[in-house]
Protein backbone atom coordinates (compact mmCIF):
# COMPACT_ATOMS: atom_id res chain seq x y z
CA UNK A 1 -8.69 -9.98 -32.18
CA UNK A 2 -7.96 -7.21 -30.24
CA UNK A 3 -5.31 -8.03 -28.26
CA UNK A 4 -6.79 -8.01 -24.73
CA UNK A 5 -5.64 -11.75 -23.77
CA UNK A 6 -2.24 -11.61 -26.52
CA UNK A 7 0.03 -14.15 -25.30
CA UNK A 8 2.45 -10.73 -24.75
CA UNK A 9 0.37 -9.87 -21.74
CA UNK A 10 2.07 -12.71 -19.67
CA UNK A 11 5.33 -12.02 -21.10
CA UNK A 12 5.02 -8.62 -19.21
CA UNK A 13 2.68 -9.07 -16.66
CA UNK A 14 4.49 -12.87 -15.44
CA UNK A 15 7.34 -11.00 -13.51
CA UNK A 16 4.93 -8.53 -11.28
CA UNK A 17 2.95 -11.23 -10.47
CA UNK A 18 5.45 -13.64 -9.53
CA UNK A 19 7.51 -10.53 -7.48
CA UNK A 20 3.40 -10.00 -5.92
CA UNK A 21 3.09 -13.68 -4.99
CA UNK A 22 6.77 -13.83 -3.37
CA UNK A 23 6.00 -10.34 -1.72
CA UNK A 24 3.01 -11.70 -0.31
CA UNK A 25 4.46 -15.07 1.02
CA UNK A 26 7.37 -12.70 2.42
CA UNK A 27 4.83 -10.24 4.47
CA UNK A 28 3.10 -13.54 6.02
CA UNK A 29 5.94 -15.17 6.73
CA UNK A 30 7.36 -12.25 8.67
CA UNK A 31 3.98 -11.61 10.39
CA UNK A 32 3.74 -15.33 11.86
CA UNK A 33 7.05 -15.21 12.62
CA UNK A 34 7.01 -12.00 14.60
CA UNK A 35 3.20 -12.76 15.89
CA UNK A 36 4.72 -15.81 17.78
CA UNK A 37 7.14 -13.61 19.46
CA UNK A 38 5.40 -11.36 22.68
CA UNK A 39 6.63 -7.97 23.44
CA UNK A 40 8.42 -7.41 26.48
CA UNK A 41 6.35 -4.32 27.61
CA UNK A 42 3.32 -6.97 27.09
CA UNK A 43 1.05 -4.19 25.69
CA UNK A 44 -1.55 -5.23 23.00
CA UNK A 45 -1.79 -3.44 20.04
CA UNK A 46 -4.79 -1.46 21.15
CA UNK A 47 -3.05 -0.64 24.42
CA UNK A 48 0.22 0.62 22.33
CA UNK A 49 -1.90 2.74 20.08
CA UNK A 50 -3.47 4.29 23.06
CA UNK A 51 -0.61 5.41 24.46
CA UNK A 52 1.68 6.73 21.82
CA UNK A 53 -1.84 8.94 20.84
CA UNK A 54 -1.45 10.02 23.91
CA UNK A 55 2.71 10.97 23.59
CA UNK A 56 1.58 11.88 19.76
CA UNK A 57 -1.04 14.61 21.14
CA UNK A 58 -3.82 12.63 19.53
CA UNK A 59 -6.61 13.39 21.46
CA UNK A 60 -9.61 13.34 18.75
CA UNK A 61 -8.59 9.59 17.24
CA UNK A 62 -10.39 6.46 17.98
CA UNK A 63 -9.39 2.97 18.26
CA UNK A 64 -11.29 -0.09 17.06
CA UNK A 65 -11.13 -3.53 16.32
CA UNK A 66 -12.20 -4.81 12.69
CA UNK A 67 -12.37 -8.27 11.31
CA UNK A 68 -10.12 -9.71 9.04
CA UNK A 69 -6.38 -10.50 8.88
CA UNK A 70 -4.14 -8.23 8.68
CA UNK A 71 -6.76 -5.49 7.57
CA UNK A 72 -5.33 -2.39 9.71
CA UNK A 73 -5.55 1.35 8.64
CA UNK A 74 -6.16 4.58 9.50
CA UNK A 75 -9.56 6.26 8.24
CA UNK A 76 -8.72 10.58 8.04
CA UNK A 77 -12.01 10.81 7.47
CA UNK A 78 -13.61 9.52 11.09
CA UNK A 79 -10.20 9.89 12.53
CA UNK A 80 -10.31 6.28 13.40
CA UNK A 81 -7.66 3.42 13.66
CA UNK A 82 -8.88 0.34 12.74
CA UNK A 83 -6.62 -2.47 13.68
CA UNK A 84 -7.40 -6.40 12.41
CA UNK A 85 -8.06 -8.32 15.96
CA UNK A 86 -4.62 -10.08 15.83
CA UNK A 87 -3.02 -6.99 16.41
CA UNK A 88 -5.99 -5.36 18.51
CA UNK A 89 -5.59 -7.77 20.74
CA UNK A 90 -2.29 -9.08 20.30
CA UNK A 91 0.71 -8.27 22.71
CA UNK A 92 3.28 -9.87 19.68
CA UNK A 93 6.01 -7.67 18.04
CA UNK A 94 4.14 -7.57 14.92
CA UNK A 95 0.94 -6.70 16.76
CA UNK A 96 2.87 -3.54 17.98
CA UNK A 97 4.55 -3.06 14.96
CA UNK A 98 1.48 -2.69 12.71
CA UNK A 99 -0.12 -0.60 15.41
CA UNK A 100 2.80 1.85 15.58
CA UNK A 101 3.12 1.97 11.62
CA UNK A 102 -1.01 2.76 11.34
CA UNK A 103 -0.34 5.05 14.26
CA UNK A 104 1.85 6.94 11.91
CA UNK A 105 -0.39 7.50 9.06
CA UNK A 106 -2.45 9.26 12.12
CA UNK A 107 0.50 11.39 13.37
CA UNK A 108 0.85 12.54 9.50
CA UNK A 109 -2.96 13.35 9.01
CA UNK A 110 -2.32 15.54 12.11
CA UNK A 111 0.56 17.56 10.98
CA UNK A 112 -0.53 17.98 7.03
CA UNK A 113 1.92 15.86 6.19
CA UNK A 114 2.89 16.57 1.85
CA UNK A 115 3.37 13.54 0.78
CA UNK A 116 -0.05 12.02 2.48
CA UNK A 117 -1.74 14.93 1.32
CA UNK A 118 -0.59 14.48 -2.34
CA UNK A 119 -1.93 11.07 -2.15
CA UNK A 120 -5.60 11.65 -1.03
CA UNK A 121 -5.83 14.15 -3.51
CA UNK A 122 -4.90 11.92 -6.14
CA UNK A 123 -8.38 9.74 -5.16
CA UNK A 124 -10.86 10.99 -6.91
CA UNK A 125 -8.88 11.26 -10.13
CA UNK A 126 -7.46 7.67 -9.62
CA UNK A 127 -11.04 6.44 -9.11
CA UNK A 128 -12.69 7.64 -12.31
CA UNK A 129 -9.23 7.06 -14.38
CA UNK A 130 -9.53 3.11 -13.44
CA UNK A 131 -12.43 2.91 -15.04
CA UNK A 132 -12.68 5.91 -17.49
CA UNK A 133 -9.71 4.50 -18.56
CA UNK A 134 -10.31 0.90 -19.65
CA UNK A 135 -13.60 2.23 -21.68
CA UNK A 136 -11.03 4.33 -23.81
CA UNK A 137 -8.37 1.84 -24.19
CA UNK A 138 -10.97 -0.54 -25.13
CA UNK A 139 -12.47 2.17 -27.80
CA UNK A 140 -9.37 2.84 -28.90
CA UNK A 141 -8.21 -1.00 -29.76
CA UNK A 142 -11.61 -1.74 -30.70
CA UNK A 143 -12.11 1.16 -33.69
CA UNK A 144 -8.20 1.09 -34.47
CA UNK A 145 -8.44 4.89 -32.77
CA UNK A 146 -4.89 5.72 -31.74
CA UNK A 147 -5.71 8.57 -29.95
CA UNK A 148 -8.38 7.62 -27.99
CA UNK A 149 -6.46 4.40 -26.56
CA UNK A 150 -3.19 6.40 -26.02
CA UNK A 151 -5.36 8.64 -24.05
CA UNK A 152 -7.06 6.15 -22.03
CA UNK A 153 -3.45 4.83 -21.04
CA UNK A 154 -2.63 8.11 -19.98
CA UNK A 155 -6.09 8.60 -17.76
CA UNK A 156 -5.38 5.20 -16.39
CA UNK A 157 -1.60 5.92 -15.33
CA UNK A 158 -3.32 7.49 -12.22
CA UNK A 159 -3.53 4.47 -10.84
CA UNK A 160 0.45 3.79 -11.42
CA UNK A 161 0.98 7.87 -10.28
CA UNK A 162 -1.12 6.49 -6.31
CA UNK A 163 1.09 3.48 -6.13
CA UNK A 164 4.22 5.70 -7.14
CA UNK A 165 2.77 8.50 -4.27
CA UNK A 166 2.02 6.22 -1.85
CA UNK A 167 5.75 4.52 -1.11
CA UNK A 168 6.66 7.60 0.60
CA UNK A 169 3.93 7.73 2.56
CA UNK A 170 4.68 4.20 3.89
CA UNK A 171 7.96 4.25 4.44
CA UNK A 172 7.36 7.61 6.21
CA UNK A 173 5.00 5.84 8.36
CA UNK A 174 7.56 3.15 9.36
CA UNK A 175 9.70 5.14 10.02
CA UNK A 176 7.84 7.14 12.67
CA UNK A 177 6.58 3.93 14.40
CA UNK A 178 9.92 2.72 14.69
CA UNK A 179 11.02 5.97 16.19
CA UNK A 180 7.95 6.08 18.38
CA UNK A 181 8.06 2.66 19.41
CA UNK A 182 12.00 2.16 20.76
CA UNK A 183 11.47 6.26 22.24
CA UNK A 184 8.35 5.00 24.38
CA UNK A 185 9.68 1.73 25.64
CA UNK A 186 7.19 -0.21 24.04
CA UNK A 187 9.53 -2.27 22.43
CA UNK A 188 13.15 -2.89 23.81
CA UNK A 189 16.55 -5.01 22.76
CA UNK A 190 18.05 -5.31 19.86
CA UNK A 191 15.96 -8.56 18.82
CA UNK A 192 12.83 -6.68 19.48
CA UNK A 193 13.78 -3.58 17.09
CA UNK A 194 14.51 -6.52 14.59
CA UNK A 195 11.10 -7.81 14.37
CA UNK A 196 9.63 -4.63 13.75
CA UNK A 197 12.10 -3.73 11.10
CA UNK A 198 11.69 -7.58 9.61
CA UNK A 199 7.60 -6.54 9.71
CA UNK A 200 7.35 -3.52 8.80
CA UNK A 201 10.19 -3.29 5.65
CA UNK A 202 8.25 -7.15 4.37
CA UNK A 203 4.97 -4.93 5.04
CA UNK A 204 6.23 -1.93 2.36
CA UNK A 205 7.45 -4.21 -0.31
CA UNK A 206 3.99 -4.71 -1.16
CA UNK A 207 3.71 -0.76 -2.31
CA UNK A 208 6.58 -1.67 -4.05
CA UNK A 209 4.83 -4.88 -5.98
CA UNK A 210 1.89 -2.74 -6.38
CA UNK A 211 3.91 0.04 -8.66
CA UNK A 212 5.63 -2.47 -10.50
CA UNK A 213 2.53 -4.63 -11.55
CA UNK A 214 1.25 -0.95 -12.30
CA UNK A 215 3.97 0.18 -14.23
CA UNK A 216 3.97 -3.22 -16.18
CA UNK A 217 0.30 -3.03 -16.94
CA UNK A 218 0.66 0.17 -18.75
CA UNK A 219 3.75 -0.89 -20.52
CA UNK A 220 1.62 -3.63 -21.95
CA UNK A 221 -1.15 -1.85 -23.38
CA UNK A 222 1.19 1.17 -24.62
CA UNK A 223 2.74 -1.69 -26.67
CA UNK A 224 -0.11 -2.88 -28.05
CA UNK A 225 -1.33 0.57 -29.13
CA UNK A 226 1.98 1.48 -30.30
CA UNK A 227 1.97 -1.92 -32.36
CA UNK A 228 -1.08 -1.08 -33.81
CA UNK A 229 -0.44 2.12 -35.38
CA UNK A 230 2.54 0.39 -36.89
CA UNK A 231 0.02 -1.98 -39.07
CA UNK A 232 -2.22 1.12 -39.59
CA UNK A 233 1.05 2.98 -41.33
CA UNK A 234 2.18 -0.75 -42.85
């Protein structure tokens, strides 16, 4: 018994996923709240995202609808923002909201933004760690190999290293369609700027979850390794 479904892994892994769920019930509960309520400049999302391009200097970025629920982001590598139809088409706070933050991730691909940049490099790495990494943790437990599994824990800490990289990013993002948003008029009031903020700081807990349900994964399988070369030396 190798340990893979040890009683221990709930013990650690319990809190992220209740902290996921509750994050998750949060971000849709803020989204049908704010969905419900229109804009006062009556612009849908796809309309709003047109014109702060436009203020941006974003001449060479597209705009498209794409199914799903809340399923917006922006592709650097077409240069295309895809937003879910509820906020294509949607004239709500959160329609704008989403649009705006999305917009951001555009506005940052356009200036070289660090922090972005640090991400997307991180990709490739993060893509062959998730699964280069399991096969040597696996090894590792399997053939009582220390080594091996410590160093699969350390290839798959890429993926905690994205989810740690990719907060700032977010919250950058926010931030600029918050700015961008009140600056152009899009939205306006007091209650207005509320929605976004109640949107868009629900929307960036979930970066949050993902780290911690990260950080707890590793923490469980570093115990396990560490455990057993304590009954290899016993």
């Amino acid at each position: 018994m190798i340990g893979f479904f040890n009683p221990y892994y709930i013990i650690f892994m319990a809190p992220a996923i209740i902290l996921m769920l509750a994050v998750q019930w949060y971000v849709n509960s803020a989204y049908q709240k704010w969905s419900r309520v229109p804009a006062s400049s009556r612009m849908s999302g796809a309309e709003a995202a047109q014109r702060l391009m436009r203020t941006a200097g974003l001449y060479d970025v597209h705009v498209e609808g794409v199914s799903g629920r809340l399923t917006d982001h922006y592709d650097p590598r077409k240069k295309v923002l895809r937003l879910s139809q509820g906020v294509y088409q949607g004239n709500s706070v959160a329609a704008l909201a989403i649009a705006a933050h999305e917009l951001g991730h555009a506005v940052q691909d356009q200036e070289g933004y660090l922090a972005l940049r640090l991400r997307s490099a991180l990709v490739p790495a993060v893509n062959i760690g998730s699964y280069l990494g399991w096969i040597l943790i696996i090894i590792g437990l399997i053939l009582q190999l220390t080594d091996i599994a410590l160093l699969g824990v350390v290839v798959f800490s890429g993926g905690a290293l994205f989810a740690l990289a990719t907060i700032p990013v977010e919250l950058n993002a926010s931030a600029r369609a918050k700015r961008l948003l009140v600056e152009s008029g899009l939205i306006r009031g007091p209650e207005e700027q509320r929605g976004v903020n109640h949107v868009l700081n629900a929307a960036a807990l979930t970066y949050v979850a993902a780290l911690v349900t990260a950080v707890m994964q590793l923490l469980y399988y570093l115990t396990l390794i560490l455990g057993m070369g304590g009954r290899r030396r016993g």
